[in-house]
PDB file of N, CA and C in Angstrom:
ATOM      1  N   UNK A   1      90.210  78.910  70.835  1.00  0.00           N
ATOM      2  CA  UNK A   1      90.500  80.293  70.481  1.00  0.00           C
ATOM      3  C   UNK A   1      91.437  80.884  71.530  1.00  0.00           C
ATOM      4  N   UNK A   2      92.546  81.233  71.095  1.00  0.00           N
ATOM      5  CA  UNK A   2      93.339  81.901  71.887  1.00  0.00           C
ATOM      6  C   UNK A   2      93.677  83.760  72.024  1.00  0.00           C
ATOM      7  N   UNK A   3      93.666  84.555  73.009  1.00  0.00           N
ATOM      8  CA  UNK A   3      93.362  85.795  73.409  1.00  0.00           C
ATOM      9  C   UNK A   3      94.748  86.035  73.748  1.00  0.00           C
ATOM     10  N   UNK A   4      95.716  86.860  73.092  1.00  0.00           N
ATOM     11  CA  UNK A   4      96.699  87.904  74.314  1.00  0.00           C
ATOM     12  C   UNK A   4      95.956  88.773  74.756  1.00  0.00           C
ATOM     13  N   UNK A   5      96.485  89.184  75.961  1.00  0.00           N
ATOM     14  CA  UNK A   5      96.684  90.609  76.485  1.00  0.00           C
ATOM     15  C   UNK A   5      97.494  90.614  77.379  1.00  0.00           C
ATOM     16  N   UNK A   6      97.893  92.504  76.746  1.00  0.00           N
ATOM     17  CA  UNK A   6      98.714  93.358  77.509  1.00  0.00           C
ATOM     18  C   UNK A   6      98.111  93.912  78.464  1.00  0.00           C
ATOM     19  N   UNK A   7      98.983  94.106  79.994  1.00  0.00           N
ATOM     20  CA  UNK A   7      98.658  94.799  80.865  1.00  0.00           C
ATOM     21  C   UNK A   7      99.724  96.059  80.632  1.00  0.00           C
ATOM     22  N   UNK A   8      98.377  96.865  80.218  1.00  0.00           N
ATOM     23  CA  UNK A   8      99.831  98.606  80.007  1.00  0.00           C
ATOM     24  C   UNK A   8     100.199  98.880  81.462  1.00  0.00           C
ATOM     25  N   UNK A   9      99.575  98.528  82.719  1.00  0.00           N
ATOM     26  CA  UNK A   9     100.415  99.025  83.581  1.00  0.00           C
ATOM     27  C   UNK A   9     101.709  98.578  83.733  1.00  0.00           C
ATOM     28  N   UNK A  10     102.184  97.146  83.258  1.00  0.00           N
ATOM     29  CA  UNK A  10     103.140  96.308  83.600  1.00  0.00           C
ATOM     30  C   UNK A  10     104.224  96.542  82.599  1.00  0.00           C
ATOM     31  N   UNK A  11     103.643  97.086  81.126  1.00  0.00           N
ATOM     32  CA  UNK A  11     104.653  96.759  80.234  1.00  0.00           C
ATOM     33  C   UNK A  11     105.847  98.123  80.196  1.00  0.00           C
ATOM     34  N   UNK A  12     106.696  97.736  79.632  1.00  0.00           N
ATOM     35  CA  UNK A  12     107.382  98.663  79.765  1.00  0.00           C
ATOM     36  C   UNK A  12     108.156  99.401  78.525  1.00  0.00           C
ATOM     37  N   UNK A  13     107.397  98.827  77.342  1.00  0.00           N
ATOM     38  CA  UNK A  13     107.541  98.947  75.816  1.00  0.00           C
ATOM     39  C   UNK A  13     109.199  98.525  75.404  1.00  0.00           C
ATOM     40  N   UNK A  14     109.699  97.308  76.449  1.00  0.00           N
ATOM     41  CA  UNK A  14     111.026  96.838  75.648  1.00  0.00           C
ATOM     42  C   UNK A  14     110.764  96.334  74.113  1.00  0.00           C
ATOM     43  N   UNK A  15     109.573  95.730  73.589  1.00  0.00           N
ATOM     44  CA  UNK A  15     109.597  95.394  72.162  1.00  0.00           C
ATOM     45  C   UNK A  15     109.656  94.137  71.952  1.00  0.00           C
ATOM     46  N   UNK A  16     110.117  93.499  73.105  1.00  0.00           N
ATOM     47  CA  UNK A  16     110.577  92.314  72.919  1.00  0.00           C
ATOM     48  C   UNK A  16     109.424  91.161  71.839  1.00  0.00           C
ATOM     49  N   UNK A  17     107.969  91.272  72.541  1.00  0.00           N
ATOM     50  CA  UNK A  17     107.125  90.768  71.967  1.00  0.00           C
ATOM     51  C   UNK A  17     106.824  91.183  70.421  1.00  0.00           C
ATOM     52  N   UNK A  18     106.925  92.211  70.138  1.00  0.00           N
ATOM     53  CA  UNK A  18     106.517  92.546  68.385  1.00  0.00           C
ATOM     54  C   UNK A  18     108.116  92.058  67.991  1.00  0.00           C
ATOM     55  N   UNK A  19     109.329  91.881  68.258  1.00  0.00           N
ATOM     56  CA  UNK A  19     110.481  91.279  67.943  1.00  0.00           C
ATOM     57  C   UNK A  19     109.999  89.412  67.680  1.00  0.00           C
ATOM     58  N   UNK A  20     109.442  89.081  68.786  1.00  0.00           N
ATOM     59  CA  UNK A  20     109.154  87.693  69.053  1.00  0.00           C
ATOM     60  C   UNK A  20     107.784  87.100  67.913  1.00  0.00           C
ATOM     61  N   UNK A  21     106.930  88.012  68.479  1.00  0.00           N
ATOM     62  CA  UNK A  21     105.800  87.499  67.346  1.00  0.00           C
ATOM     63  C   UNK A  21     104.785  89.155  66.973  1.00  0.00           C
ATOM     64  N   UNK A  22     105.511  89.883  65.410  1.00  0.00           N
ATOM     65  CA  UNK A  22     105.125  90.734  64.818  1.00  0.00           C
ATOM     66  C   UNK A  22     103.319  90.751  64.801  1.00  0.00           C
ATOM     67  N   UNK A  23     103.137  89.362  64.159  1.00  0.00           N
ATOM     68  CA  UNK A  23     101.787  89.109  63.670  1.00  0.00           C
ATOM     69  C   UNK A  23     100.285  89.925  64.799  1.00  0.00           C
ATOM     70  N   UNK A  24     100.821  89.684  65.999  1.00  0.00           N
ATOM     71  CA  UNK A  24      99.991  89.365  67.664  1.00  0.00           C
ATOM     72  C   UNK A  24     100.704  91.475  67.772  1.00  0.00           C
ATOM     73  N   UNK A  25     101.319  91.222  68.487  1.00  0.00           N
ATOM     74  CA  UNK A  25     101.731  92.721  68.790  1.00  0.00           C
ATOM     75  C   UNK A  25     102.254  93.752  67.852  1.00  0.00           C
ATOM     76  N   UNK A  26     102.457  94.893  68.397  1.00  0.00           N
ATOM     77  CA  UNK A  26     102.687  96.212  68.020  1.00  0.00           C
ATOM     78  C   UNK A  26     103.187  97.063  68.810  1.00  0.00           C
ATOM     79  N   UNK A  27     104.411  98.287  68.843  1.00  0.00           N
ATOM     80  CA  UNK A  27     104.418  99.144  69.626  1.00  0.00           C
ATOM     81  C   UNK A  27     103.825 100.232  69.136  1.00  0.00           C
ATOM     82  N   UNK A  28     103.019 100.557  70.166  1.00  0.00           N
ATOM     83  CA  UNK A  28     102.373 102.085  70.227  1.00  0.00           C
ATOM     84  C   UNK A  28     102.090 102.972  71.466  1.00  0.00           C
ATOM     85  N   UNK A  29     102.793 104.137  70.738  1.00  0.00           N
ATOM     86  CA  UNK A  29     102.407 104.550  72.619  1.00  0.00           C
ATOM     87  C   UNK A  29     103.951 104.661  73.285  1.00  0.00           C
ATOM     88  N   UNK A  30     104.819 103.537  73.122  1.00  0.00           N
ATOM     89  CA  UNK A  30     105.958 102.877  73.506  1.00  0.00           C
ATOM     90  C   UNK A  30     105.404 101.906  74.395  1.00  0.00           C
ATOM     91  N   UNK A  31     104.142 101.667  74.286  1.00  0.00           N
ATOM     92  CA  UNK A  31     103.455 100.790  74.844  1.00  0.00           C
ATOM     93  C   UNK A  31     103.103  99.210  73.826  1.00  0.00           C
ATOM     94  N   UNK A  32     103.259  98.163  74.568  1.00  0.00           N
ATOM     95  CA  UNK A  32     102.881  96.689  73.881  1.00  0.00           C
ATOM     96  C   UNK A  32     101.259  97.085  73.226  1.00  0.00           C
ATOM     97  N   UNK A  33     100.685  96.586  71.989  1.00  0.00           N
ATOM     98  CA  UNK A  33      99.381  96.211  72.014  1.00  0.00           C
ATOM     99  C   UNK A  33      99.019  95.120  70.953  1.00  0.00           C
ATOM    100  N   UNK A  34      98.014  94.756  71.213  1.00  0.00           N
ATOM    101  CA  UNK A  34      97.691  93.421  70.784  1.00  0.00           C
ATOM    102  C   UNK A  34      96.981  94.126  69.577  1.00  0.00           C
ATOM    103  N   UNK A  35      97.145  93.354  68.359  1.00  0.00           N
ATOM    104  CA  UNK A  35      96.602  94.007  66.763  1.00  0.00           C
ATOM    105  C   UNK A  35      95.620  92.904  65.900  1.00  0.00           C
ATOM    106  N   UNK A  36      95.496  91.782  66.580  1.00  0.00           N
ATOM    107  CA  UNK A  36      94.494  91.019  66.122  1.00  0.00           C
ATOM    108  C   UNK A  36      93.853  89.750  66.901  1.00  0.00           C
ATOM    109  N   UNK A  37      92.921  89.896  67.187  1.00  0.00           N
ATOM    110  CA  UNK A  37      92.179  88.632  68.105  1.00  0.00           C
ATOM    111  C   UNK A  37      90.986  88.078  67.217  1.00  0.00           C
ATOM    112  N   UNK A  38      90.941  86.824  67.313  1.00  0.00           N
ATOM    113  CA  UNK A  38      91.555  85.615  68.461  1.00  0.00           C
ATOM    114  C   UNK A  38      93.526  85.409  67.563  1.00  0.00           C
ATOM    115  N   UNK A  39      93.819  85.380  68.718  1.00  0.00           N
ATOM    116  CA  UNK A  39      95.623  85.428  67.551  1.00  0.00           C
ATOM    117  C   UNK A  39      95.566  83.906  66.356  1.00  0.00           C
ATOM    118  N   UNK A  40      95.880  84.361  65.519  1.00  0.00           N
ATOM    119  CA  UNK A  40      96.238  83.193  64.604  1.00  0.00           C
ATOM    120  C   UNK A  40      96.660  81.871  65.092  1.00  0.00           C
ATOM    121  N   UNK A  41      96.237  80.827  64.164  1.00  0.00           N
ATOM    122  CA  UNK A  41      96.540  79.727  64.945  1.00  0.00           C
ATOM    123  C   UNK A  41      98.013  79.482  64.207  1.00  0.00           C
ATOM    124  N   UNK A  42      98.910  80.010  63.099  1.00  0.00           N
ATOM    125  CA  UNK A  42      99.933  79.455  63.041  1.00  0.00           C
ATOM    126  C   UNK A  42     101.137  80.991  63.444  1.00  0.00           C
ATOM    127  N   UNK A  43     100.209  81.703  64.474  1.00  0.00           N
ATOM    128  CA  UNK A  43     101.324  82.467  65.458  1.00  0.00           C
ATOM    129  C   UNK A  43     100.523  82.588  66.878  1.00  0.00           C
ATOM    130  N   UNK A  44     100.550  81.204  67.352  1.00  0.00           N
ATOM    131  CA  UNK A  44     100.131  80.416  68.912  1.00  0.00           C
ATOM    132  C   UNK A  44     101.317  80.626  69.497  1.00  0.00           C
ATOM    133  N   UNK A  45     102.061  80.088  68.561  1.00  0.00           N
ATOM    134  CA  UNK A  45     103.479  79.528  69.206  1.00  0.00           C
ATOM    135  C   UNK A  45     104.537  80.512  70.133  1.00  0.00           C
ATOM    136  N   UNK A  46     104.353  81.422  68.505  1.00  0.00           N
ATOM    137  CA  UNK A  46     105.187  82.638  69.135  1.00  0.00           C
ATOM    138  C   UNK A  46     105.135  83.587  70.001  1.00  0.00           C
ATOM    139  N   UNK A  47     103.143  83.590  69.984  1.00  0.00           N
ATOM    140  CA  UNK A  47     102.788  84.589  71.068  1.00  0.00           C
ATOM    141  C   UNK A  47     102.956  83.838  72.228  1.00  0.00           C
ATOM    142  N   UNK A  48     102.624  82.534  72.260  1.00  0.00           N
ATOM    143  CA  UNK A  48     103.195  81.448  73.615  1.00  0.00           C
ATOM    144  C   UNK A  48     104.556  82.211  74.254  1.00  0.00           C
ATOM    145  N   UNK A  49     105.427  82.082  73.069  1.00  0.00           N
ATOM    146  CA  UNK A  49     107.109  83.050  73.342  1.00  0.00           C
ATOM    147  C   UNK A  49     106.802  84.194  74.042  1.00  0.00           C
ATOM    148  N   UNK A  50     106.436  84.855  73.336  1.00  0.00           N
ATOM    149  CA  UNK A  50     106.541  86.646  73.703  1.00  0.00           C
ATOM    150  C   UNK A  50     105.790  86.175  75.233  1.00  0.00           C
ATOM    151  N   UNK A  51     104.758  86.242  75.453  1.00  0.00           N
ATOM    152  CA  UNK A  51     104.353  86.452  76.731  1.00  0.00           C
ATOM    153  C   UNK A  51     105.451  85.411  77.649  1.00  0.00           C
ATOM    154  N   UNK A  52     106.177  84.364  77.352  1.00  0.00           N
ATOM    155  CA  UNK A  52     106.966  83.787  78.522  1.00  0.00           C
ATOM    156  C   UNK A  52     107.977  84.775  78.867  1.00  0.00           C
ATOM    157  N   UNK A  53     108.544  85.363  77.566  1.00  0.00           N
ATOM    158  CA  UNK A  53     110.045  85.783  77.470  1.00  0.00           C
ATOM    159  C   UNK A  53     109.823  87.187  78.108  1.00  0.00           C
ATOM    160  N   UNK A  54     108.243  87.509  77.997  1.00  0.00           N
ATOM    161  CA  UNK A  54     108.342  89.361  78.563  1.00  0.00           C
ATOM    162  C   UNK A  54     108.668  89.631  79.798  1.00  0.00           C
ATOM    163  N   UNK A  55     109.145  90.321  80.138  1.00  0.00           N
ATOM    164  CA  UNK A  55     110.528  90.750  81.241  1.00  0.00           C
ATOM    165  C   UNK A  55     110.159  91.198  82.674  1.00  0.00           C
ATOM    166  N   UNK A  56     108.919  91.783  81.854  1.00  0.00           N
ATOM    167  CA  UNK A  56     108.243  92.157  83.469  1.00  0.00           C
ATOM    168  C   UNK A  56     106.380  91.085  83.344  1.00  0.00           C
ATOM    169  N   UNK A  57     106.218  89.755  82.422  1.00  0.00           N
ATOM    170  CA  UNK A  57     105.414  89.368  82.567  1.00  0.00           C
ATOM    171  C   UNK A  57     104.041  90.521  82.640  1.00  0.00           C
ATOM    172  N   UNK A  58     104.025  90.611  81.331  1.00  0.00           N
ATOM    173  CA  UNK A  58     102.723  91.908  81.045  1.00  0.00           C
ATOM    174  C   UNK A  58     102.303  91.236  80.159  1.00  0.00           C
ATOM    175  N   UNK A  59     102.001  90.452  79.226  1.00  0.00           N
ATOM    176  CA  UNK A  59     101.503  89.197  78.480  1.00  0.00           C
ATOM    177  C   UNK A  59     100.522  88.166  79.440  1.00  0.00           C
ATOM    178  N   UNK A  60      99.640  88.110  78.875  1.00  0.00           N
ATOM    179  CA  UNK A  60      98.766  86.846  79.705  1.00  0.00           C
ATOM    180  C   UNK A  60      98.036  86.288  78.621  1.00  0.00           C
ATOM    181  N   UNK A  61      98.014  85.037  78.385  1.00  0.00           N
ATOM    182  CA  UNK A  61      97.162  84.362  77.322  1.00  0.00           C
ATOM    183  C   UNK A  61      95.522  83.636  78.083  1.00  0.00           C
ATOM    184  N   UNK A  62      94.887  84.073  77.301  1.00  0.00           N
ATOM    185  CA  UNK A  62      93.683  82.591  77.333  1.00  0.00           C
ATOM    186  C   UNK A  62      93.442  81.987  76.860  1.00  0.00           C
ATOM    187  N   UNK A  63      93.000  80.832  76.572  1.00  0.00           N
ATOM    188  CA  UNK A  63      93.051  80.129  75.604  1.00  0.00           C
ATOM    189  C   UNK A  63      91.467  79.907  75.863  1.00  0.00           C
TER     190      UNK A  63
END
């Protein structure tokens, strides 16, 4: 079972992640948030993406 989370102190609502993987995130707030746990297993991949690609590393997975 795999978990995102956002750290709202870190993020900085570029979007990048709901661009990368819709399914997992959301902007609200202008803030990142996570919209369904445990994330889907055929959007692993992408949330894998979003949290590498996020800019200031505010994404953290568990698996």
């Amino acid at each position: 079972m795999m978990i995102a989370i956002v750290d709202e102190e870190l993020c900085t609502g570029c979007g990048l992640c709901v661009d990368t993987c819709p399914e997992v995130f959301e902007l609200l707030d202008d803030l990142a948030k996570v919209i369904i746990e445990p994330v889907p297993e055929g959007a692993q991949e992408t949330c894998r993406d979003a949290a590498e690609e996020c800019p200031v590393e505010a994404i953290s997975i568990q698996a």
